[in-house]
PDB file of N, CA and C in Angstrom:
ATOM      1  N   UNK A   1      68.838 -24.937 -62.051  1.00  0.00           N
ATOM      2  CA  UNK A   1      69.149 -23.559 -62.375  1.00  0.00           C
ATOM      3  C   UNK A   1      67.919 -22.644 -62.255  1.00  0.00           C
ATOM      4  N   UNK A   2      66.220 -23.014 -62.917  1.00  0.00           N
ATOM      5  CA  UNK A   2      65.534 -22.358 -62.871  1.00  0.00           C
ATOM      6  C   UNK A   2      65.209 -21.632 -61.154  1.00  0.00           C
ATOM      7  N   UNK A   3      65.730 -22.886 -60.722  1.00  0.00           N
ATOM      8  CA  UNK A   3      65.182 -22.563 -59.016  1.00  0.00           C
ATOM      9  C   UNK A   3      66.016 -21.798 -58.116  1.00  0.00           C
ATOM     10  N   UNK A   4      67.222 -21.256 -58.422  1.00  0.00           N
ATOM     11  CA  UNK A   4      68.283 -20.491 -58.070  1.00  0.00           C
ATOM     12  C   UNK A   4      67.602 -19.221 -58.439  1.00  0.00           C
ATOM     13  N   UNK A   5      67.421 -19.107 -59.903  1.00  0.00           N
ATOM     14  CA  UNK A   5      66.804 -17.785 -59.950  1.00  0.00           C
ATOM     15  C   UNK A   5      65.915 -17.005 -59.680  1.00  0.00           C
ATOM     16  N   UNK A   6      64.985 -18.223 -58.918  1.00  0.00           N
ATOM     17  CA  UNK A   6      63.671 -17.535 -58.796  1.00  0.00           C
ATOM     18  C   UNK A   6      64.046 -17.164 -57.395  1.00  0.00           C
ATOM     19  N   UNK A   7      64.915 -17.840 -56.172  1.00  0.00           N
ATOM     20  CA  UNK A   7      65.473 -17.399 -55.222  1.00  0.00           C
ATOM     21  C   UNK A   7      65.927 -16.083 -54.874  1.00  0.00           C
ATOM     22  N   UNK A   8      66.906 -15.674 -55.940  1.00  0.00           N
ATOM     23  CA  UNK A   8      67.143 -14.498 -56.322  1.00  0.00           C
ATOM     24  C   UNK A   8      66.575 -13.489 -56.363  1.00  0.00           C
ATOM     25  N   UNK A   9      65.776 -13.835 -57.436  1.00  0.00           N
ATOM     26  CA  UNK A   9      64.383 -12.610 -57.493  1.00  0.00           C
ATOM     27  C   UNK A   9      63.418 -12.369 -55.994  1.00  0.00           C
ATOM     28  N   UNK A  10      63.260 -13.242 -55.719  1.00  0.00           N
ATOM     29  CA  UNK A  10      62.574 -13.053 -54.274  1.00  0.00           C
ATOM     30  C   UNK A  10      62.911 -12.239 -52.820  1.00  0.00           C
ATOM     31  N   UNK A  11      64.742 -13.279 -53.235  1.00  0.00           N
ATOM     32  CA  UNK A  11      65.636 -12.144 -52.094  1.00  0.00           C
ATOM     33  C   UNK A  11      65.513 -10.861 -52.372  1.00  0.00           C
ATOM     34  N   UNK A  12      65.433 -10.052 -53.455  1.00  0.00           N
ATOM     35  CA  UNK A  12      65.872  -8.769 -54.091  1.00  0.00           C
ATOM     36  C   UNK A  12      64.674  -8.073 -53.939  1.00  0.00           C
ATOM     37  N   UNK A  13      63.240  -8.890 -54.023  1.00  0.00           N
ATOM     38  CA  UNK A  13      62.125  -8.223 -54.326  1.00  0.00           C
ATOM     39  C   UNK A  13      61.875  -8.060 -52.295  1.00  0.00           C
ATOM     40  N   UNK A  14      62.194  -9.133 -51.237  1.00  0.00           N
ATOM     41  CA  UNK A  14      61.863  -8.608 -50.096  1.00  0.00           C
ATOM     42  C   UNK A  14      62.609  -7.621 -49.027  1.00  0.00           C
ATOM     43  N   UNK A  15      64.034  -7.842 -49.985  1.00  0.00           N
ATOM     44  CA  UNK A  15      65.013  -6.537 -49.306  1.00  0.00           C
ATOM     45  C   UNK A  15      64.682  -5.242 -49.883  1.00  0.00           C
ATOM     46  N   UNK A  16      64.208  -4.948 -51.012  1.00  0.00           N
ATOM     47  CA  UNK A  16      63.025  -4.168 -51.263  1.00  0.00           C
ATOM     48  C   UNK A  16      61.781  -3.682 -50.602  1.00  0.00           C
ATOM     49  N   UNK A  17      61.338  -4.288 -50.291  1.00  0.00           N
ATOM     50  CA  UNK A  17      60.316  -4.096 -49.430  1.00  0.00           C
ATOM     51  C   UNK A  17      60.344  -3.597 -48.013  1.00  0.00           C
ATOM     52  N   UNK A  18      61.689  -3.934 -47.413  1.00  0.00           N
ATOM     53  CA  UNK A  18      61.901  -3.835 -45.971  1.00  0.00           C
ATOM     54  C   UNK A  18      61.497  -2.301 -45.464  1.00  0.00           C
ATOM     55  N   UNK A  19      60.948  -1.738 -44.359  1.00  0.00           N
ATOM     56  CA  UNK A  19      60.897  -0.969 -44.166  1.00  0.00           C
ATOM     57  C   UNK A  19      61.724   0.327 -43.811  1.00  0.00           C
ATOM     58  N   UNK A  20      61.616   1.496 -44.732  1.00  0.00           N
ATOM     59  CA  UNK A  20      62.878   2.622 -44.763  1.00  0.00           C
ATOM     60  C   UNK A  20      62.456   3.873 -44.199  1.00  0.00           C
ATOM     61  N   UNK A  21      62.777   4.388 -43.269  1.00  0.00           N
ATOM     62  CA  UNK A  21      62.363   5.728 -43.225  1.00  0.00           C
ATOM     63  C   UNK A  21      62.727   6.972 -44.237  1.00  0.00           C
ATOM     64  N   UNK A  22      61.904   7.853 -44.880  1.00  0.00           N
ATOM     65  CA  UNK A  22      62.174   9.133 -45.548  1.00  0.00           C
ATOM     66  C   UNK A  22      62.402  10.625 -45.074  1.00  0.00           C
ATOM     67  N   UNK A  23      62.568  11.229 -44.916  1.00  0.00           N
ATOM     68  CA  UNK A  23      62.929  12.806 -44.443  1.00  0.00           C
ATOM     69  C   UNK A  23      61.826  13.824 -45.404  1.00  0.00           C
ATOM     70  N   UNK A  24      60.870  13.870 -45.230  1.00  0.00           N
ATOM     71  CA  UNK A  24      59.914  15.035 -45.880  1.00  0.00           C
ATOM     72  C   UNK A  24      60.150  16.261 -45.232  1.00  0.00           C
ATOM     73  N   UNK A  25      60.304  17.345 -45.931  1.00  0.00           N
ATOM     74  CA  UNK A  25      60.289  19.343 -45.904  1.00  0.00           C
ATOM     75  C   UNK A  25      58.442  19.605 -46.318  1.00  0.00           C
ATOM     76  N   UNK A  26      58.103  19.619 -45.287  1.00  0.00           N
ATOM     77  CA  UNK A  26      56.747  20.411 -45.458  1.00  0.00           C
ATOM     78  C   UNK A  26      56.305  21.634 -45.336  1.00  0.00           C
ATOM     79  N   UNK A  27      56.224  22.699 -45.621  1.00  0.00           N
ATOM     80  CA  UNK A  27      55.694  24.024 -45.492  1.00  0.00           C
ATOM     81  C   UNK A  27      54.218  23.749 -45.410  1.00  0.00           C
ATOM     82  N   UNK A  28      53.275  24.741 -44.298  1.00  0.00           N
ATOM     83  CA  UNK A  28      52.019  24.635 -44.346  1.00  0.00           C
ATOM     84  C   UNK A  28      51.479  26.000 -43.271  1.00  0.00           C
ATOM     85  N   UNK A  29      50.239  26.031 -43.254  1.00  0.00           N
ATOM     86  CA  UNK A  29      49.368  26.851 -42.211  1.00  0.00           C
ATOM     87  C   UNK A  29      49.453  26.592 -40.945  1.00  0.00           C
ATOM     88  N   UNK A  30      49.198  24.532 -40.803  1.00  0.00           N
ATOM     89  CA  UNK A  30      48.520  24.351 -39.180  1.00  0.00           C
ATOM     90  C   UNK A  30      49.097  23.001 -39.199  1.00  0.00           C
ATOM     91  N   UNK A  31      49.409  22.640 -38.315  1.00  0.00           N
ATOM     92  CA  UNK A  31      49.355  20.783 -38.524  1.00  0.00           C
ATOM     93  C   UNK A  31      49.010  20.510 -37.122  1.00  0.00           C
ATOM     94  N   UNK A  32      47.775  19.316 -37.277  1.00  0.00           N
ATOM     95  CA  UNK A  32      47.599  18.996 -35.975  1.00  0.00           C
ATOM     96  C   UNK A  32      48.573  17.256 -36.247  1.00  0.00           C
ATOM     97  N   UNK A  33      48.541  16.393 -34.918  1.00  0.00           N
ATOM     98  CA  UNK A  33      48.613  15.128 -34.641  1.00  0.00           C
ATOM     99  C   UNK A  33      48.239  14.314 -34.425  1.00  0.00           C
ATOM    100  N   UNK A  34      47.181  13.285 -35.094  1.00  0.00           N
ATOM    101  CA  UNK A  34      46.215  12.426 -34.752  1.00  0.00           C
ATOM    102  C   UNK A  34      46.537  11.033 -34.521  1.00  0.00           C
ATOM    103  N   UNK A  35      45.681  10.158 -33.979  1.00  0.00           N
ATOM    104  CA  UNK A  35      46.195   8.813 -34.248  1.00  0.00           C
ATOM    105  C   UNK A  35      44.989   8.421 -35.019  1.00  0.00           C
ATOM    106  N   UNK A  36      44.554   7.454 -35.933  1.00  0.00           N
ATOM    107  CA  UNK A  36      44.113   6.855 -37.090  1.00  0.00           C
ATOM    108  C   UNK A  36      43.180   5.922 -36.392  1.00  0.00           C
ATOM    109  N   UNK A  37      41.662   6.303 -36.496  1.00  0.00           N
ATOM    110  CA  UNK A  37      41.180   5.317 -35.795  1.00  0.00           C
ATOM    111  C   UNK A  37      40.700   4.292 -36.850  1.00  0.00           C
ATOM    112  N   UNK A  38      39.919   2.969 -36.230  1.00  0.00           N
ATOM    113  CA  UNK A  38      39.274   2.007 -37.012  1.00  0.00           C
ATOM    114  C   UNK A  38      38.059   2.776 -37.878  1.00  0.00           C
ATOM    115  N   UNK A  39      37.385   2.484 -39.079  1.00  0.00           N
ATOM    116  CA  UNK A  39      36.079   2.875 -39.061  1.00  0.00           C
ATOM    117  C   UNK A  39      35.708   1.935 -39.894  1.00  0.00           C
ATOM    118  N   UNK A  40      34.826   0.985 -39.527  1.00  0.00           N
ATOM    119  CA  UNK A  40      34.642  -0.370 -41.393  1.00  0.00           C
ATOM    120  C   UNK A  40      35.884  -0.777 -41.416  1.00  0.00           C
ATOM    121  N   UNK A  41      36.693  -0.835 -42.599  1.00  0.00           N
ATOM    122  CA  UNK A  41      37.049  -1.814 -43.561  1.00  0.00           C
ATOM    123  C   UNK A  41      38.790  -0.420 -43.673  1.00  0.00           C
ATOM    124  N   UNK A  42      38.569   0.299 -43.097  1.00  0.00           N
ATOM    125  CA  UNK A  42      39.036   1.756 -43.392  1.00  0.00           C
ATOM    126  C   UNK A  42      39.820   2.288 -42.330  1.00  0.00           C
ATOM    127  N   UNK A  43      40.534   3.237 -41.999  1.00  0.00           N
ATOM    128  CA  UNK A  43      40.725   4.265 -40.830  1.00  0.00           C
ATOM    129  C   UNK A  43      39.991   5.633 -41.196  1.00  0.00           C
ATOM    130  N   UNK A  44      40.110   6.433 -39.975  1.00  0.00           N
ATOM    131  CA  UNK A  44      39.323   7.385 -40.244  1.00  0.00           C
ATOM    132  C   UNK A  44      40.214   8.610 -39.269  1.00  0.00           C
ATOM    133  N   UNK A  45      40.581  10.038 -39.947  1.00  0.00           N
ATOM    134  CA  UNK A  45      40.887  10.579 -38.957  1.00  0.00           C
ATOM    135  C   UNK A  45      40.265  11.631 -39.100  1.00  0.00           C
ATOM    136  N   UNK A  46      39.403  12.817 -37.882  1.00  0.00           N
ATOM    137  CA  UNK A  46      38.717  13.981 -37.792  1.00  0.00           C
ATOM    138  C   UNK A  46      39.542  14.981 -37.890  1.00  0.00           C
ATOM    139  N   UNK A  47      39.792  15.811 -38.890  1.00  0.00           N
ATOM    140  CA  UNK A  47      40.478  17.316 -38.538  1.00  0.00           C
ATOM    141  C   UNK A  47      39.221  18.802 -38.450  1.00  0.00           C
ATOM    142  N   UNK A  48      39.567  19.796 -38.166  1.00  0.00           N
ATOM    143  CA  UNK A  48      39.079  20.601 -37.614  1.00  0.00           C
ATOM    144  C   UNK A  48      38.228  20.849 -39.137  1.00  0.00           C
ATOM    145  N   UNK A  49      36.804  21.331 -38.570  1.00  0.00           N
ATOM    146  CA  UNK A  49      35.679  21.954 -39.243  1.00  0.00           C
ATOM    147  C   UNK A  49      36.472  22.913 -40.549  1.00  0.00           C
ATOM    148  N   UNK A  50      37.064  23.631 -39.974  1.00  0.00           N
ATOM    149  CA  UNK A  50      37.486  25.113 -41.170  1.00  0.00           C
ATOM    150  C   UNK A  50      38.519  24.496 -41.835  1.00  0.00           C
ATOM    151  N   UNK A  51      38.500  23.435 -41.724  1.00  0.00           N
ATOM    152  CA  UNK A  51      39.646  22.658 -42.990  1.00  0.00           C
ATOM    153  C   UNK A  51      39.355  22.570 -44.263  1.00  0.00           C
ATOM    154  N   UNK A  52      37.814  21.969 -43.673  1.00  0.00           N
ATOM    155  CA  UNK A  52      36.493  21.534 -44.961  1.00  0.00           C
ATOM    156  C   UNK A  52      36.776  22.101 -46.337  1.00  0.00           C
ATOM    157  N   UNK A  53      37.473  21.756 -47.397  1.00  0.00           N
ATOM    158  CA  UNK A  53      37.852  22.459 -48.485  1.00  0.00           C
ATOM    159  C   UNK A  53      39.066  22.852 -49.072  1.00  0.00           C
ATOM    160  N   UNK A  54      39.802  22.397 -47.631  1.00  0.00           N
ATOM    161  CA  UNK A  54      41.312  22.893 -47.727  1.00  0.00           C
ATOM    162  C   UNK A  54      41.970  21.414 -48.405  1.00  0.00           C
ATOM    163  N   UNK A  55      43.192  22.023 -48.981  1.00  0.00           N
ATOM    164  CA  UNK A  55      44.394  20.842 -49.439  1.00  0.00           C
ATOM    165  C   UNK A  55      45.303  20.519 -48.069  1.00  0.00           C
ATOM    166  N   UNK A  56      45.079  18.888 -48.036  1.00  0.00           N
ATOM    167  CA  UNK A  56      46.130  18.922 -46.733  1.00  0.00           C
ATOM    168  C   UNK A  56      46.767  17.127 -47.400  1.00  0.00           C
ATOM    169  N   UNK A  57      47.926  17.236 -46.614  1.00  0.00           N
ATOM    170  CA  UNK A  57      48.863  16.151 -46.875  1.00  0.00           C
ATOM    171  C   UNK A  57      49.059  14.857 -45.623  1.00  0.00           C
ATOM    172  N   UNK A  58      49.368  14.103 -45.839  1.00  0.00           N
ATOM    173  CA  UNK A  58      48.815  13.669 -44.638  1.00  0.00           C
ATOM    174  C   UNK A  58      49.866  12.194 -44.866  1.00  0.00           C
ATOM    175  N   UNK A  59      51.314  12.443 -43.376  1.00  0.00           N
ATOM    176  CA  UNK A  59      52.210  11.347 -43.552  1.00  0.00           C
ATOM    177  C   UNK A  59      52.351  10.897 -42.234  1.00  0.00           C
ATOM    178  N   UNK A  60      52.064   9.227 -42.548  1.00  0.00           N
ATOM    179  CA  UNK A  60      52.746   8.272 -41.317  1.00  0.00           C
ATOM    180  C   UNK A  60      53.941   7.899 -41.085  1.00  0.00           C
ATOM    181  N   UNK A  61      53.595   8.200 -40.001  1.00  0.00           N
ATOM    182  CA  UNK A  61      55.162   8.881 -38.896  1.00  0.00           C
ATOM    183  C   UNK A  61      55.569   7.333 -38.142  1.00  0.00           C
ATOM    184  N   UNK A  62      54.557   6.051 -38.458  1.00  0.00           N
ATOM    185  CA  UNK A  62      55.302   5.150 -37.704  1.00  0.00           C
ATOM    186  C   UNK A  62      54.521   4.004 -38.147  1.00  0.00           C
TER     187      UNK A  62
END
């Protein structure tokens, strides 16, 4: 019995996980399109100089 359940839990926790797409409404100034490079341990992406300071949001599209 214990081992049925833990089955269970596992199925539930990786159909969970599966990947879902969302629908975001963004209002903003500018949006550019980058792709995400390597940098270290990290990605890294460059946006424009006069951003420097600005609030920006930032969603993967794939």
């Amino acid at each position: 019995m214990p081992n049925q359940n833990k089955s269970n839990s596992t199925t539930s926790v990786e159909t969970s996980k599966e990947k879902r797409k969302v629908k975001f409404e963004v209002y903003g100034e500018e949006m550019v399109e980058k792709v995400v490079k390597l940098s270290g341990n990290s990605g890294r992406v460059y946006l424009p100089p006069d951003w420097v300071g600005c609030r920006v949001k930032i969603i993967r599209i794939d």
